[in-house]
Protein backbone atom coordinates (compact mmCIF):
# COMPACT_ATOMS: atom_id res chain seq x y z
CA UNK A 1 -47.29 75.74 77.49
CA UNK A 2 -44.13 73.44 78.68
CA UNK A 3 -40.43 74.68 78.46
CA UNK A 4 -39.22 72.74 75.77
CA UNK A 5 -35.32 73.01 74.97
CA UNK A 6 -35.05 70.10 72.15
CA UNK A 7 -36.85 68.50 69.58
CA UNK A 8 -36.44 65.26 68.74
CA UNK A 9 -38.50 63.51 65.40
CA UNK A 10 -39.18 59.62 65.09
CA UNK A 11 -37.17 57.62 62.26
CA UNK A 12 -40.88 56.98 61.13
CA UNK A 13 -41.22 61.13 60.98
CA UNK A 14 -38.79 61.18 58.14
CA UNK A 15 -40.62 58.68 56.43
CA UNK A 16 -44.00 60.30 56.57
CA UNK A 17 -41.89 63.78 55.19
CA UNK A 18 -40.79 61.65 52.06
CA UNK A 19 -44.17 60.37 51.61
CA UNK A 20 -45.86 64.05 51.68
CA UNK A 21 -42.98 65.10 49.64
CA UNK A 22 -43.12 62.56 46.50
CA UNK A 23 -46.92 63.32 46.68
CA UNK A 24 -46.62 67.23 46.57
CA UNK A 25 -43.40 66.95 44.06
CA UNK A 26 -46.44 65.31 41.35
CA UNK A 27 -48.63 68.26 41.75
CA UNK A 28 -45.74 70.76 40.20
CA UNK A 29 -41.76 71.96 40.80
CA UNK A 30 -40.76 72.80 43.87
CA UNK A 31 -44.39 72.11 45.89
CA UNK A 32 -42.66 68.91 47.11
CA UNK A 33 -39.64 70.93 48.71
CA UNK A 34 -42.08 73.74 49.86
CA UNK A 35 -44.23 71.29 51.54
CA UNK A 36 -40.40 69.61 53.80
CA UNK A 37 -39.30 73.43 54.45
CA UNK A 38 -42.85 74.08 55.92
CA UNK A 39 -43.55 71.20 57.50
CA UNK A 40 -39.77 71.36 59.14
CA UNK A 41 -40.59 74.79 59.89
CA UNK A 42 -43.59 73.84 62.13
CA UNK A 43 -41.72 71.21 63.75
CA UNK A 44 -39.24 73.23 64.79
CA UNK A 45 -41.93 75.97 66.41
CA UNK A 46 -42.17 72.99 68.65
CA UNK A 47 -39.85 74.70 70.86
CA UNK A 48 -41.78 77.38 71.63
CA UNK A 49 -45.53 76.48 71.28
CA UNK A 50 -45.25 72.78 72.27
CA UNK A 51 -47.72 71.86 74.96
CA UNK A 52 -50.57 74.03 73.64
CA UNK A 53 -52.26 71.60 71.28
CA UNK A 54 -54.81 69.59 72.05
CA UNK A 55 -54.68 65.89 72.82
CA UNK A 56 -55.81 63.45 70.13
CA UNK A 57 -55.26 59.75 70.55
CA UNK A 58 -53.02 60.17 73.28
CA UNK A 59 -50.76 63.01 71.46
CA UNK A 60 -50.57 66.14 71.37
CA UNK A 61 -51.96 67.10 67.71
CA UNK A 62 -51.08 70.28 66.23
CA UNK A 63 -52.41 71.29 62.27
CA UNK A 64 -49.73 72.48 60.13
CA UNK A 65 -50.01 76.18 58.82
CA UNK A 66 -49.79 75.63 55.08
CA UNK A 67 -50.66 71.78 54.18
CA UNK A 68 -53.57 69.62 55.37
CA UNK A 69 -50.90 67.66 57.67
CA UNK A 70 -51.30 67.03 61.55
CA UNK A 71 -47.74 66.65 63.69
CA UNK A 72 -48.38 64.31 66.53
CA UNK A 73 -46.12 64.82 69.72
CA UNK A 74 -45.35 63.98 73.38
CA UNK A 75 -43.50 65.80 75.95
CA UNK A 76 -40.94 64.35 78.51
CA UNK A 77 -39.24 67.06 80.64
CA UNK A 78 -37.84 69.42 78.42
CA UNK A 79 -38.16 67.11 74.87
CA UNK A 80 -40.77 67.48 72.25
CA UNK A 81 -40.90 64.27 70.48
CA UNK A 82 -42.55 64.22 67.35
CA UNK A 83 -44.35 61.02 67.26
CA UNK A 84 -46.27 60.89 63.33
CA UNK A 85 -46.65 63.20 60.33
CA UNK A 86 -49.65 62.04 59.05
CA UNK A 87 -52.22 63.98 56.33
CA UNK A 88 -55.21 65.34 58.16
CA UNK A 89 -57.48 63.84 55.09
CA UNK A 90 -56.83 60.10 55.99
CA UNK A 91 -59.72 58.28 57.62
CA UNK A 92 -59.65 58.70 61.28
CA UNK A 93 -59.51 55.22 62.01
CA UNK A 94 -56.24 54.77 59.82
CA UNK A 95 -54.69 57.96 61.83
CA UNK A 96 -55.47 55.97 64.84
CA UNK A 97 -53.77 52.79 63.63
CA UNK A 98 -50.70 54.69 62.27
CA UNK A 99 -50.27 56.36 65.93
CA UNK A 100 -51.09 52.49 67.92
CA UNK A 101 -48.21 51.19 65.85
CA UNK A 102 -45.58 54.25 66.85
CA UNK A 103 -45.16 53.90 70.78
């Protein structure tokens, strides 16, 4: 586990949150804002847990706890930053592609 003091999220981050969002928001009231508040919730545990995950495409890749979502990550001293939001249901290749274009 690495000491992590801040957590910093990608403009792109906030884009992948909207997308998840206007999905979820179709599938009934209030899923799309329970799916932000989780997913916000997760990225925040970054500052205790971050480090732990395992490494996938050069990130650190850790599942959300309630939606099929993967938050990709680096560490740099004592900053999480959250690279990608990206649905875990994709194909990999696309994943892969999404991550190439981010750093």
């Amino acid at each position: 586990m690495k000491k992590v003091k801040t957590v910093v999220a990608l403009s792109d981050v906030a884009q992948d949150l909207n997308k998840g969002k206007e999905f979820y928001d179709l599938k009934g009231p209030g899923v799309g804002d329970y799916f932000w508040d989780s997913l916000m919730a997760d990225i925040k545990s970054l500052i205790i847990f971050s480090g732990i995950h395992v490494i996938k495409n050069g990130y650190y890749r850790m599942s959300a706890k309630r939606f099929p979502y993967s938050i990709y990550y680096t560490v740099d001293k004592e900053v999480a930053y959250v690279i990608a939001v990206l649905p875990m249901r994709k194909d990999p290749l696309w994943i892969k592609d999404q991550l190439n274009e981010r750093m």
